[in-house]
Protein backbone atom coordinates (compact mmCIF):
# COMPACT_ATOMS: atom_id res chain seq x y z
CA UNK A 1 -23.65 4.96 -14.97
CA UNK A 2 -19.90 3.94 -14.84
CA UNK A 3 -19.26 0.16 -15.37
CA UNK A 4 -17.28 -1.19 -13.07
CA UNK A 5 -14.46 -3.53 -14.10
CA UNK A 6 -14.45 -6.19 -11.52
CA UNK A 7 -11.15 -8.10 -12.78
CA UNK A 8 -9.34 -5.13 -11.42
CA UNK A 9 -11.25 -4.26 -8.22
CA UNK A 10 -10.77 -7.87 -7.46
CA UNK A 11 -7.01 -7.65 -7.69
CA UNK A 12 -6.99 -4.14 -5.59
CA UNK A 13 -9.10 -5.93 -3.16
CA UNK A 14 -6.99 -9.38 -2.43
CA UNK A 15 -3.79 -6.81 -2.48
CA UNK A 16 -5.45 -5.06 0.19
CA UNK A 17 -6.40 -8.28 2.26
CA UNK A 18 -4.00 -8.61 4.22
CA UNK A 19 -3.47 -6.98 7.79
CA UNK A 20 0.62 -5.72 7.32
CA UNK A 21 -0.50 -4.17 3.72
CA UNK A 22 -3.85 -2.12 4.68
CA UNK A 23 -1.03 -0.66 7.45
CA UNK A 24 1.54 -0.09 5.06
CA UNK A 25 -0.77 1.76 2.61
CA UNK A 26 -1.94 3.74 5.93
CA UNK A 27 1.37 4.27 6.72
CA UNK A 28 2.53 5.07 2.80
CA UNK A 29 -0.74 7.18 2.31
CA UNK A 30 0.80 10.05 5.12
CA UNK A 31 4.04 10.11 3.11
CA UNK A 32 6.39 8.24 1.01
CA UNK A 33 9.00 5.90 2.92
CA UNK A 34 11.73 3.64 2.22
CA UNK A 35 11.87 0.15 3.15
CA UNK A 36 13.23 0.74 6.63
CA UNK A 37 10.89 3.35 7.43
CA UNK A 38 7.87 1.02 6.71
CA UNK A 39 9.94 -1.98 8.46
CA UNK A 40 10.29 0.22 11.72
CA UNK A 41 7.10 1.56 11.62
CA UNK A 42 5.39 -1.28 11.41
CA UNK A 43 8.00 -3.72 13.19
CA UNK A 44 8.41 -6.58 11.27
CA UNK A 45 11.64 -8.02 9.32
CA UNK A 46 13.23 -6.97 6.00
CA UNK A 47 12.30 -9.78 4.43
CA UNK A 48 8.38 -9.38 4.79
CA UNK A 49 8.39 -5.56 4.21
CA UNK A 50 9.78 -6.61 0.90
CA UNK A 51 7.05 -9.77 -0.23
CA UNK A 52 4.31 -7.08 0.84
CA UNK A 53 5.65 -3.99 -0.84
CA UNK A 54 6.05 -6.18 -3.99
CA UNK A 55 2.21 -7.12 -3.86
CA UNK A 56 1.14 -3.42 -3.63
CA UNK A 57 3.89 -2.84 -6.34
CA UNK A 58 2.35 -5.13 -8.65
CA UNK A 59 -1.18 -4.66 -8.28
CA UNK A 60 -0.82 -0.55 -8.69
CA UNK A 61 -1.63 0.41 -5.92
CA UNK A 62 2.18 2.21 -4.41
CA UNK A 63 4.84 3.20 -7.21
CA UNK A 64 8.77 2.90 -6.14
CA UNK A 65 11.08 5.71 -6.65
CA UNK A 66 14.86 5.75 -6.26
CA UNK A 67 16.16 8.13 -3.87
CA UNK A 68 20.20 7.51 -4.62
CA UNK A 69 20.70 4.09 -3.45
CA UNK A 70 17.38 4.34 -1.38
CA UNK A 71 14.22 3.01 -3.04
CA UNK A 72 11.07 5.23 -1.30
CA UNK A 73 7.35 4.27 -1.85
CA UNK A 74 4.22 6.11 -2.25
CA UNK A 75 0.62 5.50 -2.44
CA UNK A 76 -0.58 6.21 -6.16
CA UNK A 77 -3.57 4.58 -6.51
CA UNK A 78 -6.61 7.25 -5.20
CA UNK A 79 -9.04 5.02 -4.63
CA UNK A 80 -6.83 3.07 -2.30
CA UNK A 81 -5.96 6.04 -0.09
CA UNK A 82 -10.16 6.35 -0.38
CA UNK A 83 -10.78 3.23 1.25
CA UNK A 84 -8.22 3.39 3.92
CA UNK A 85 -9.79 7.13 4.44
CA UNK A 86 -13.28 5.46 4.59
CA UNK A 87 -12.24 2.81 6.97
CA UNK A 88 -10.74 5.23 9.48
CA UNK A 89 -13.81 6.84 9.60
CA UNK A 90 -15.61 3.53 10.42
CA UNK A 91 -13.33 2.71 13.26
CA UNK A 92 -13.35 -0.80 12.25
């Protein structure tokens, strides 16, 4: 039986509690964008795409890459893109 650690699921769990960051990892699961991509798709201002792509930064669950003078994100944490997987096929 694996042990789970609960410290850490906590942390994925309150980065992923928020409406604009289970769409970004949605969004960021199909393909790596950069910070306009993610502020057009999901309309909102420069300024909040930022605060919410630094709180899926720092809890692990997207990694940044430089593009030039573009700075792209992904989705790198599996289980992440697992749970956004499982709750399309809820249609909750």
């Amino acid at each position: 039986m694996t042990k789970i650690d609960y410290e850490l699921s906590a942390r994925l769990f309150k980065a992923l509690s928020h409406p604009i960051r289970l769409q970004m990892v949605d969004v960021l699961s199909d393909d790596e964008c950069c910070v306009t991509d993610v502020m057009t798709a999901l309309k909102i201002s420069q300024s909040t795409t930022s605060q919410h792509l630094l709180i899926l930064k720092n809890s692990g669950i997207i990694y940044p890459e430089k593009h030039g003078t573009r700075t792209c994100y992904k989705v790198t944490n599996e289980l992440t893109s697992e749970i956004i997987a499982l709750l399309k096929k809820s249609k909750i």
